[in-house]
Protein backbone atom coordinates (compact mmCIF):
# COMPACT_ATOMS: atom_id res chain seq x y z
CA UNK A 1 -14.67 -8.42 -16.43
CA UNK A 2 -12.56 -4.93 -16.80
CA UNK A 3 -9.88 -4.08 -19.43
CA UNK A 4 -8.99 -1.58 -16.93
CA UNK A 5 -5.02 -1.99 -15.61
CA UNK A 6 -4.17 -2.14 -12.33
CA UNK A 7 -1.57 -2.72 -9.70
CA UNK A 8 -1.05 -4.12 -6.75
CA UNK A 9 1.76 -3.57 -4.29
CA UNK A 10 2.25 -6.84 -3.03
CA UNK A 11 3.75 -9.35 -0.74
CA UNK A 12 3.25 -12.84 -1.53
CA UNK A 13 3.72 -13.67 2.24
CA UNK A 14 0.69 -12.01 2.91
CA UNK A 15 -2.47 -13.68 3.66
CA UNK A 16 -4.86 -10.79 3.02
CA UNK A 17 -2.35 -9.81 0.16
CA UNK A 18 -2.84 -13.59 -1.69
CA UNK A 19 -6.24 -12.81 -0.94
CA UNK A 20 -6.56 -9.50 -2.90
CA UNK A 21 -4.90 -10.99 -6.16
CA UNK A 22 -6.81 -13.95 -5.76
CA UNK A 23 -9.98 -11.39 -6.10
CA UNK A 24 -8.55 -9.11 -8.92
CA UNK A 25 -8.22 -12.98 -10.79
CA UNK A 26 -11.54 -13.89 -10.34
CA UNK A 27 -12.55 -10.68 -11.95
CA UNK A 28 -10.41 -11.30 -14.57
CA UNK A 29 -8.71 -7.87 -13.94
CA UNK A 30 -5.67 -7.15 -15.72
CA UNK A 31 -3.20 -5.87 -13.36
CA UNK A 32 0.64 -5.37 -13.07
CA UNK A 33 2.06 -7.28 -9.96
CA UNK A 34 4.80 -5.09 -7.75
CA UNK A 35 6.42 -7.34 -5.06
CA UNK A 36 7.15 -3.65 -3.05
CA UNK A 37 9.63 -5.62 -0.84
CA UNK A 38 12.25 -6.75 -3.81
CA UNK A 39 11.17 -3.54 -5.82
CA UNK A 40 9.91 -0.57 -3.09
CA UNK A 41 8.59 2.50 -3.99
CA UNK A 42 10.85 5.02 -3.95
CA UNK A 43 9.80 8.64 -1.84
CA UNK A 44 8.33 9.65 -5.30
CA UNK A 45 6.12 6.89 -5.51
CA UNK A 46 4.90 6.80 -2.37
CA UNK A 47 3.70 10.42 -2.11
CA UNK A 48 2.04 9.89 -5.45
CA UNK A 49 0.45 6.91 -4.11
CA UNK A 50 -0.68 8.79 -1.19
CA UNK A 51 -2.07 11.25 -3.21
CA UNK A 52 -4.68 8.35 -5.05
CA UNK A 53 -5.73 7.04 -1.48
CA UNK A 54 -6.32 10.06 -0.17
CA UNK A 55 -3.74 8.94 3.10
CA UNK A 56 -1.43 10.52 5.21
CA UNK A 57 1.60 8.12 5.30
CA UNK A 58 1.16 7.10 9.02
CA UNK A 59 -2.13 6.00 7.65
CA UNK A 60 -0.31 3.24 5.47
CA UNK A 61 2.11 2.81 8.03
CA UNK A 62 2.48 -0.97 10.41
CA UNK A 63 3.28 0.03 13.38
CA UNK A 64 3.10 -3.23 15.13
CA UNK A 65 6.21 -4.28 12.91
CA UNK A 66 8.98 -4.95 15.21
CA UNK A 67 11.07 -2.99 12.71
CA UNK A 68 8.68 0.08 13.78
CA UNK A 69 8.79 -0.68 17.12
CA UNK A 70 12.66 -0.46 17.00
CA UNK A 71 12.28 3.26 15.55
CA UNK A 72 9.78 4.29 17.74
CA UNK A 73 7.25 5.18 15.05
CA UNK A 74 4.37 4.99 17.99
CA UNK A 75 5.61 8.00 18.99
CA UNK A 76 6.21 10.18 15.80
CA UNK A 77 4.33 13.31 15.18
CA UNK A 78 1.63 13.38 12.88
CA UNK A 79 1.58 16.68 11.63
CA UNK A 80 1.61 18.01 8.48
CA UNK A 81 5.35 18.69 8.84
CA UNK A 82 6.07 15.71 9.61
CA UNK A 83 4.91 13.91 6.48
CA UNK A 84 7.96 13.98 4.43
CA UNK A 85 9.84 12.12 7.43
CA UNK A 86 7.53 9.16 7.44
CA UNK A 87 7.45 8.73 3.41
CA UNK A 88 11.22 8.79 3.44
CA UNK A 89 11.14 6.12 6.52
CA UNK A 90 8.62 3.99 4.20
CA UNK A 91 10.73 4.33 1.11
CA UNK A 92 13.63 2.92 3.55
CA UNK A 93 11.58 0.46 5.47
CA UNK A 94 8.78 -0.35 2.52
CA UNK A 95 8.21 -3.51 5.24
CA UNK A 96 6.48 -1.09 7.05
CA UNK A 97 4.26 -0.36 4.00
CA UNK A 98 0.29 -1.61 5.01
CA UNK A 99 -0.61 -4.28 2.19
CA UNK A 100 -1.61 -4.58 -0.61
CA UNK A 101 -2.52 -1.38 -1.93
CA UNK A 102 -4.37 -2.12 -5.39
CA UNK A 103 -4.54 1.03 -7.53
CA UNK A 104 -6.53 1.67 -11.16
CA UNK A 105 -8.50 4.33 -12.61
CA UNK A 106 -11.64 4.49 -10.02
CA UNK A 107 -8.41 5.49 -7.80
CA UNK A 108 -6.60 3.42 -5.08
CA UNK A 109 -7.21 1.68 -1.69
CA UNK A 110 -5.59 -0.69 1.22
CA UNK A 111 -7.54 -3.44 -0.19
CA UNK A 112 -7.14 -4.87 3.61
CA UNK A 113 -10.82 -6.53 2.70
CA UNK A 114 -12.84 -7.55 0.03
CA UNK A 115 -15.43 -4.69 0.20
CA UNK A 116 -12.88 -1.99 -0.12
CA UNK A 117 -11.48 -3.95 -3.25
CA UNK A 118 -14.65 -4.31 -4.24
CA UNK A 119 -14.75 -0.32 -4.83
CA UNK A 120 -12.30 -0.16 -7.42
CA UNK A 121 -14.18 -3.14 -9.63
């Protein structure tokens, strides 16, 4: 068991979300719950968050989404330059946003599985 604090950016809809928080409560981790689609991130947030996973947004970006698929994210540029264009796009599309993202103080990941959650325990 942790005092630590965490959150997690998630989406109750989510299998491997419900999953994730299901693990942070068996560890009896304290952790502050952000449902990102009634609450998203604002640009801000995101690039911070970026910054703790050590991503590129296209990195945290679903591209299968049909909401993607309608902007035609397959074929953005993934350049440098074009960073600030995709975090903007996820701050206005935070379905888009790959979940859940758990963050605390060993630092953040797309907790996608348990090992990578695992990390931050």
């Amino acid at each position: 068991m942790t005092s630590e604090q965490m959150e997690i950016w998630h989406n109750p809809r989510c299998s491997k979300s419900r999953a994730a928080k299901a693990a942070l409560d068996a560890a009896g981790v304290s952790y502050t719950e952000r449902r990102y689609l009634e609450d998203p991130p604002g640009v801000e947030e995101i690039r911070a968050m970026l910054d703790r996973l050590g991503l590129d947004p296209w990195d945290i970006t679903r591209t299968g989404e049909d909401e993607a698929k309608e902007l035609g994210i397959a074929g953005w540029s993934r350049t440098p330059a074009d960073r600030e264009h995709w975090i903007e796009t996820l701050a206005h599309h935070p379905k888009l946003i790959q979940r859940p993202i758990v963050a605390g103080s060993r630092g953040a990941v797309v907790a996608r599985d348990e090992q990578s959650l695992k990390s931050l325990l």
